[in-house]
PDB file of N, CA and C in Angstrom:
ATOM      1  N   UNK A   1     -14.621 -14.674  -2.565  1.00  0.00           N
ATOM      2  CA  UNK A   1     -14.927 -15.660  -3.577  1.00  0.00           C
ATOM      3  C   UNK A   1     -13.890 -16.774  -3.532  1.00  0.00           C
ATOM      4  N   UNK A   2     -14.229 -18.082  -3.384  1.00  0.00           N
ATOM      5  CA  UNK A   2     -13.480 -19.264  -3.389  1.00  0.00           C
ATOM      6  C   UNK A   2     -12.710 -19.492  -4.898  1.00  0.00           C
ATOM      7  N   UNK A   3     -11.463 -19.087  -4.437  1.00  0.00           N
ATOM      8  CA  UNK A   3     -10.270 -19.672  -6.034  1.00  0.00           C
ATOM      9  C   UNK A   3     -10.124 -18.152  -6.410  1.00  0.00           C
ATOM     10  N   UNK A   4     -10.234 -17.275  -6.168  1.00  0.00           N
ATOM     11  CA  UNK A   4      -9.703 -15.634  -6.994  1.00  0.00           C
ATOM     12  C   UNK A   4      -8.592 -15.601  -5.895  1.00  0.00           C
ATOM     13  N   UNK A   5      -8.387 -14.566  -7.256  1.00  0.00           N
ATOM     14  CA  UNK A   5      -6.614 -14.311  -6.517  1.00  0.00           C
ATOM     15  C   UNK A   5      -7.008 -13.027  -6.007  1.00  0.00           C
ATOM     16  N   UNK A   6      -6.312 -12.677  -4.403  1.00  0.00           N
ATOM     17  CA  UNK A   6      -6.231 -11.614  -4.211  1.00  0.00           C
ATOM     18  C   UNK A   6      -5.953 -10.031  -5.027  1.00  0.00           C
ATOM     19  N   UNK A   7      -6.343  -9.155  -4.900  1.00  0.00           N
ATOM     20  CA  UNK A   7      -6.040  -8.563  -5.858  1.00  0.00           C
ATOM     21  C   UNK A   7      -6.468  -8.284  -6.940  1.00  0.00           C
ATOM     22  N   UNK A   8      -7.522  -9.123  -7.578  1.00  0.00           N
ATOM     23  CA  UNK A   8      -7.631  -9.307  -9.043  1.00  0.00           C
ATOM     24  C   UNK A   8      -9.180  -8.432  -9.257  1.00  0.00           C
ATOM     25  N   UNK A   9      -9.811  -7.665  -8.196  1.00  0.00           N
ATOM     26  CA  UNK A   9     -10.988  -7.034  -8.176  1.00  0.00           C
ATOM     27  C   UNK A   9     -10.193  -5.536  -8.435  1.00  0.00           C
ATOM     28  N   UNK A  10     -10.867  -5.280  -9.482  1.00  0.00           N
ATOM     29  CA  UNK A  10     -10.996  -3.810  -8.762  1.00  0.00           C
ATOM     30  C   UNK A  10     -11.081  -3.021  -7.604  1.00  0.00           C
ATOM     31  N   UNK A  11     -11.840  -3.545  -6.692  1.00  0.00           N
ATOM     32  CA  UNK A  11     -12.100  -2.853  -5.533  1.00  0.00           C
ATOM     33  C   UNK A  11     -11.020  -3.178  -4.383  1.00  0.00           C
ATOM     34  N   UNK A  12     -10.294  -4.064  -4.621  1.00  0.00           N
ATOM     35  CA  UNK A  12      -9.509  -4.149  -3.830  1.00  0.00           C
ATOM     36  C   UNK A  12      -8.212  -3.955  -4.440  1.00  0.00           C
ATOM     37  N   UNK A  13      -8.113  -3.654  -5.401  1.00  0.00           N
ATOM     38  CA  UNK A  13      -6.707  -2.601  -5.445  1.00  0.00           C
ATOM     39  C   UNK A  13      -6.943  -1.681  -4.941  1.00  0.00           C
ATOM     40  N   UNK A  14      -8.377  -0.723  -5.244  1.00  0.00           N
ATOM     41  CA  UNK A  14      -8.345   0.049  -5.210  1.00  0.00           C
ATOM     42  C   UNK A  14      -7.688   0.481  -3.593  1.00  0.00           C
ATOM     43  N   UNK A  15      -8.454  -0.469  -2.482  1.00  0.00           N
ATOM     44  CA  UNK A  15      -8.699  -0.137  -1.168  1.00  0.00           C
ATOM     45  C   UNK A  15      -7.303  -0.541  -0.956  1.00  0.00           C
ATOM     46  N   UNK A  16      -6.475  -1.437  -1.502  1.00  0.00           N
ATOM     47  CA  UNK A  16      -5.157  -1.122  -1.508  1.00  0.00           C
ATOM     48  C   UNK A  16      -4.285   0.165  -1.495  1.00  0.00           C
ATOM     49  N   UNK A  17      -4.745   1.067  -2.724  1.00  0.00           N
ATOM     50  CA  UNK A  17      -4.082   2.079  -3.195  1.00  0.00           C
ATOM     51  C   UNK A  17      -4.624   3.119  -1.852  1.00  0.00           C
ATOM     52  N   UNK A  18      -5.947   3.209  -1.671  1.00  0.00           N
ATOM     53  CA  UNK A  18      -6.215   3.956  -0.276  1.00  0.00           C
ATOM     54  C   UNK A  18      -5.255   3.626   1.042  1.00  0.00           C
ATOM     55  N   UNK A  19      -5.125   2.483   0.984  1.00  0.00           N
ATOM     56  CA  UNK A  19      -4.010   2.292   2.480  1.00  0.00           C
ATOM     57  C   UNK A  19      -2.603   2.676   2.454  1.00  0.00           C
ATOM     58  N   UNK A  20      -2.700   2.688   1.218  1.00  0.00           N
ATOM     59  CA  UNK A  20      -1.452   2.452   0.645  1.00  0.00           C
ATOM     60  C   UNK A  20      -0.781   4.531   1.193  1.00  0.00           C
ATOM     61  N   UNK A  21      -2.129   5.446   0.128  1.00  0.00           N
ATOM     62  CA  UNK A  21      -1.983   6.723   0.075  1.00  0.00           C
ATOM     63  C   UNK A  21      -1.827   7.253   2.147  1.00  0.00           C
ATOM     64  N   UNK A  22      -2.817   6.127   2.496  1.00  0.00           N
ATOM     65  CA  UNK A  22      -3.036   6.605   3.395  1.00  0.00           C
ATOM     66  C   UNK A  22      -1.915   6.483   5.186  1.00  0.00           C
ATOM     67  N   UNK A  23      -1.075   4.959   4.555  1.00  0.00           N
ATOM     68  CA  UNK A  23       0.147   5.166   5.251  1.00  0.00           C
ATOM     69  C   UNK A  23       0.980   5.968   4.899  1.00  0.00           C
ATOM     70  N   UNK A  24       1.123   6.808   4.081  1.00  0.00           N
ATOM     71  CA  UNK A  24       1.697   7.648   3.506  1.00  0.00           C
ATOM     72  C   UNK A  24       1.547   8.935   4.116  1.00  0.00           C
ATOM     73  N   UNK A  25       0.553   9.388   4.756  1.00  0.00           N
ATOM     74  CA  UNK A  25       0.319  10.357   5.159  1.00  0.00           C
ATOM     75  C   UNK A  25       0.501  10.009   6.818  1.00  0.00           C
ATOM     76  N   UNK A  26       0.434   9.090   7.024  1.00  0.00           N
ATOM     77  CA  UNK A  26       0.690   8.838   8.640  1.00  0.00           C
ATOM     78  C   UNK A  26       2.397   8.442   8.928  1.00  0.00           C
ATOM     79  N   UNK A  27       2.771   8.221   8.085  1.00  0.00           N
ATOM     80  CA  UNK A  27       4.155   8.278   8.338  1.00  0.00           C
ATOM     81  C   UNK A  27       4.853   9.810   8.078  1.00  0.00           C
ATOM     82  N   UNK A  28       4.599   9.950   6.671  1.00  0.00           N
ATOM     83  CA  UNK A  28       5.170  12.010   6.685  1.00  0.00           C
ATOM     84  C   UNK A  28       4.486  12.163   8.273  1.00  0.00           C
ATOM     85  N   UNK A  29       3.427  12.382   8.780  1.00  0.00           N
ATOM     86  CA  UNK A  29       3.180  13.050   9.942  1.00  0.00           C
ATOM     87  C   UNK A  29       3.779  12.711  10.970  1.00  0.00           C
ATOM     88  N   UNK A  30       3.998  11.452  11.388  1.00  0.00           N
ATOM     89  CA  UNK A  30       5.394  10.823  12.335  1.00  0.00           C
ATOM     90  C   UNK A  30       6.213  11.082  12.074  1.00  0.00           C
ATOM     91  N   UNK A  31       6.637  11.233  10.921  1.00  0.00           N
ATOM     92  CA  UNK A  31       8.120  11.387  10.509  1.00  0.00           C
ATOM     93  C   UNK A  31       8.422  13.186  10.387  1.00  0.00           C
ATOM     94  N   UNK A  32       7.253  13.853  10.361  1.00  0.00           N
ATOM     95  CA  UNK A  32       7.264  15.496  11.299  1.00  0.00           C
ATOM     96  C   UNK A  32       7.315  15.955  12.566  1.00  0.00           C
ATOM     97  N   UNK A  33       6.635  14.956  13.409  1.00  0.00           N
ATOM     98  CA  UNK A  33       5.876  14.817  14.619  1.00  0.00           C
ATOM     99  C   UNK A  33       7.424  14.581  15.538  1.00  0.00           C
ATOM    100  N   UNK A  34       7.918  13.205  15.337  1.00  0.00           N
ATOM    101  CA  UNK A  34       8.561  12.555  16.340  1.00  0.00           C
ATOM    102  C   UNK A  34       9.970  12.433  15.465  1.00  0.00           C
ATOM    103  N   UNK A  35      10.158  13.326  14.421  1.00  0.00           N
ATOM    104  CA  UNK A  35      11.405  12.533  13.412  1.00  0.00           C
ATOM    105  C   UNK A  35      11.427  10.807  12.790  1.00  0.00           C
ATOM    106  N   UNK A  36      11.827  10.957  11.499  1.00  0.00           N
ATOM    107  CA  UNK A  36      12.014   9.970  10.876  1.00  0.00           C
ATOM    108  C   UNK A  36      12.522   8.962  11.556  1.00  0.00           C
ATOM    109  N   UNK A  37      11.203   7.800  11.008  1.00  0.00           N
ATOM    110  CA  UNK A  37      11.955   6.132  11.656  1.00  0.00           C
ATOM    111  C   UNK A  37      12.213   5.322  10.397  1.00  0.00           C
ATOM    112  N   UNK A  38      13.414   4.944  10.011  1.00  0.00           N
ATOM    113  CA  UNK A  38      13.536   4.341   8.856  1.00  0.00           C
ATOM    114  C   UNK A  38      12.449   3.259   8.898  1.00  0.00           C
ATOM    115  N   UNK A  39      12.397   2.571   9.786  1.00  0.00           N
ATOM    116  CA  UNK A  39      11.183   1.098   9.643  1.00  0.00           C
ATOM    117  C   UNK A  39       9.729   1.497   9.205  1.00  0.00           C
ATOM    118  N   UNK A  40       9.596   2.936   9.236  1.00  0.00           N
ATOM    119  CA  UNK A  40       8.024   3.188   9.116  1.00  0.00           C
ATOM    120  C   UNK A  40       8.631   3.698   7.552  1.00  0.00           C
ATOM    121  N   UNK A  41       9.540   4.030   7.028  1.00  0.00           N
ATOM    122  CA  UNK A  41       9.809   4.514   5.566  1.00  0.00           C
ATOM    123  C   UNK A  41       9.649   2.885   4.521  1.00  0.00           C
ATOM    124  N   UNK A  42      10.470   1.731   5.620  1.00  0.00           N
ATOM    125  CA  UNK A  42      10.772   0.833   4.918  1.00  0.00           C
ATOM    126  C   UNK A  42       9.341   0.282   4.539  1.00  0.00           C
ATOM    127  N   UNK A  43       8.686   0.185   5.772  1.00  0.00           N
ATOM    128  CA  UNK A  43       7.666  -0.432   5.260  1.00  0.00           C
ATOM    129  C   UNK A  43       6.125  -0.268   4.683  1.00  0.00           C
ATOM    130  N   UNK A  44       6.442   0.974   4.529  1.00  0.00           N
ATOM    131  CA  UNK A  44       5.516   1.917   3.285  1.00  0.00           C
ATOM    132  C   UNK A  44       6.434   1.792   2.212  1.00  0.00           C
ATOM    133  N   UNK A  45       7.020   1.517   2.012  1.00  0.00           N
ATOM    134  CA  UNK A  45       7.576   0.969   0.833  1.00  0.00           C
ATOM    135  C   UNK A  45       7.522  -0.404   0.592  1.00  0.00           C
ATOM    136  N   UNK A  46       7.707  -1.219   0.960  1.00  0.00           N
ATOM    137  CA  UNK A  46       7.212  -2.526   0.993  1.00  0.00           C
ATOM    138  C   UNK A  46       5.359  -2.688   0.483  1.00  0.00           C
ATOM    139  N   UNK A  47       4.317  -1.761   1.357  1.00  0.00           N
ATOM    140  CA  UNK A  47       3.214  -1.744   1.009  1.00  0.00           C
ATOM    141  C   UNK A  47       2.872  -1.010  -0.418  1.00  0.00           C
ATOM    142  N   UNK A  48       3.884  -0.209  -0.767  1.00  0.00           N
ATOM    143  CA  UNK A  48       3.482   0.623  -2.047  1.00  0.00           C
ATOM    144  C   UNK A  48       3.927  -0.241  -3.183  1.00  0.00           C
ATOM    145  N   UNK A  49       5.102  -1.492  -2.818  1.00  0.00           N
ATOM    146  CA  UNK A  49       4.783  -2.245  -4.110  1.00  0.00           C
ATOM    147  C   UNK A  49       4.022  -3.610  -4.030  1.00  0.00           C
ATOM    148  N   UNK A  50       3.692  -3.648  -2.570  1.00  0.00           N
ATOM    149  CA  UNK A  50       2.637  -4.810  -2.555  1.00  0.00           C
ATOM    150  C   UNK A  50       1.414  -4.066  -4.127  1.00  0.00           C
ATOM    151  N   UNK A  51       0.883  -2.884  -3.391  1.00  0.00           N
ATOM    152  CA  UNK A  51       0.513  -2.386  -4.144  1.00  0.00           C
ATOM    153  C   UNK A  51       0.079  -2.235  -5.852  1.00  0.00           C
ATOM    154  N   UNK A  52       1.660  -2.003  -6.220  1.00  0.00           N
ATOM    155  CA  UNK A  52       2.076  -1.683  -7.770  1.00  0.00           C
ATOM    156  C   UNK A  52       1.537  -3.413  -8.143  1.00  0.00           C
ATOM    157  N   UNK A  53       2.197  -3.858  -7.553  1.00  0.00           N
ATOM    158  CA  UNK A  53       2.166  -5.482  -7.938  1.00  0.00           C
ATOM    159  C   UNK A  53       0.465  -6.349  -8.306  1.00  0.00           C
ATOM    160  N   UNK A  54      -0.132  -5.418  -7.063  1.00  0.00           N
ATOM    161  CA  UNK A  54      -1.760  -6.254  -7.428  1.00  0.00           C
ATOM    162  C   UNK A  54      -1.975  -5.454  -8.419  1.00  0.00           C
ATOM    163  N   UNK A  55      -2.228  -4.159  -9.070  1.00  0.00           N
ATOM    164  CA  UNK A  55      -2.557  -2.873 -10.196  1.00  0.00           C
ATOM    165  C   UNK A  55      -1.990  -3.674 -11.172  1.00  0.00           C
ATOM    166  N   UNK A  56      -0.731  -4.453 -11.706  1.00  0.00           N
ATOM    167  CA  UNK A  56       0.049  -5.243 -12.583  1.00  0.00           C
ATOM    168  C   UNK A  56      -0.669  -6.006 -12.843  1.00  0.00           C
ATOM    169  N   UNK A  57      -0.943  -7.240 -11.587  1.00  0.00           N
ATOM    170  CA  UNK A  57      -1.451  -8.315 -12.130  1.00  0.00           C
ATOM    171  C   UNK A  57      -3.162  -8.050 -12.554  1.00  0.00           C
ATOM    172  N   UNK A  58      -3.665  -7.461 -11.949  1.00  0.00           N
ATOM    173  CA  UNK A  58      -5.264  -6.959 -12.360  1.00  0.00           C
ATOM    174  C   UNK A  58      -5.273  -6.375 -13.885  1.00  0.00           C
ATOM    175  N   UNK A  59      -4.090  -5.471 -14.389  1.00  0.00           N
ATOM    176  CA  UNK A  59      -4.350  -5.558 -15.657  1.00  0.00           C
ATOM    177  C   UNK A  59      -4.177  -6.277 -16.939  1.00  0.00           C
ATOM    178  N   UNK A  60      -3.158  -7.429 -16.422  1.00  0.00           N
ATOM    179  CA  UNK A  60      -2.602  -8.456 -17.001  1.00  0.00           C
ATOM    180  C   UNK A  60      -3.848  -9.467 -17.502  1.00  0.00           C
TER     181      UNK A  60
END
């Protein structure tokens, strides 16, 4: 939709929060698999408050 802010659907937090859960599980498994890489910790963290941040502004 022309002029919405990212984020501001429901459905795409949601599919946020899915990528979000779901790098989550691919990093624990690398990070079992091959040992912990801080850059794959950092930046599932980075995505988990991209995350928090769209859930914020969507209820705002």
């Amino acid at each position: 939709m022309p002029g919405s802010v990212p984020g501001s659907t429901p459905g795409s937090t949601k599919a946020m929060g899915a990528l979000t859960l779901g790098g989550l599980v691919v990093v624990t498994a690398y990070s079992v698999a091959l040992g912990s890489n801080g850059w794959l910790w950092f930046g599932w963290v980075v995505l988990g408050l991209i995350t928090i941040g769209m859930a914020a502004t969507r209820t705002t």
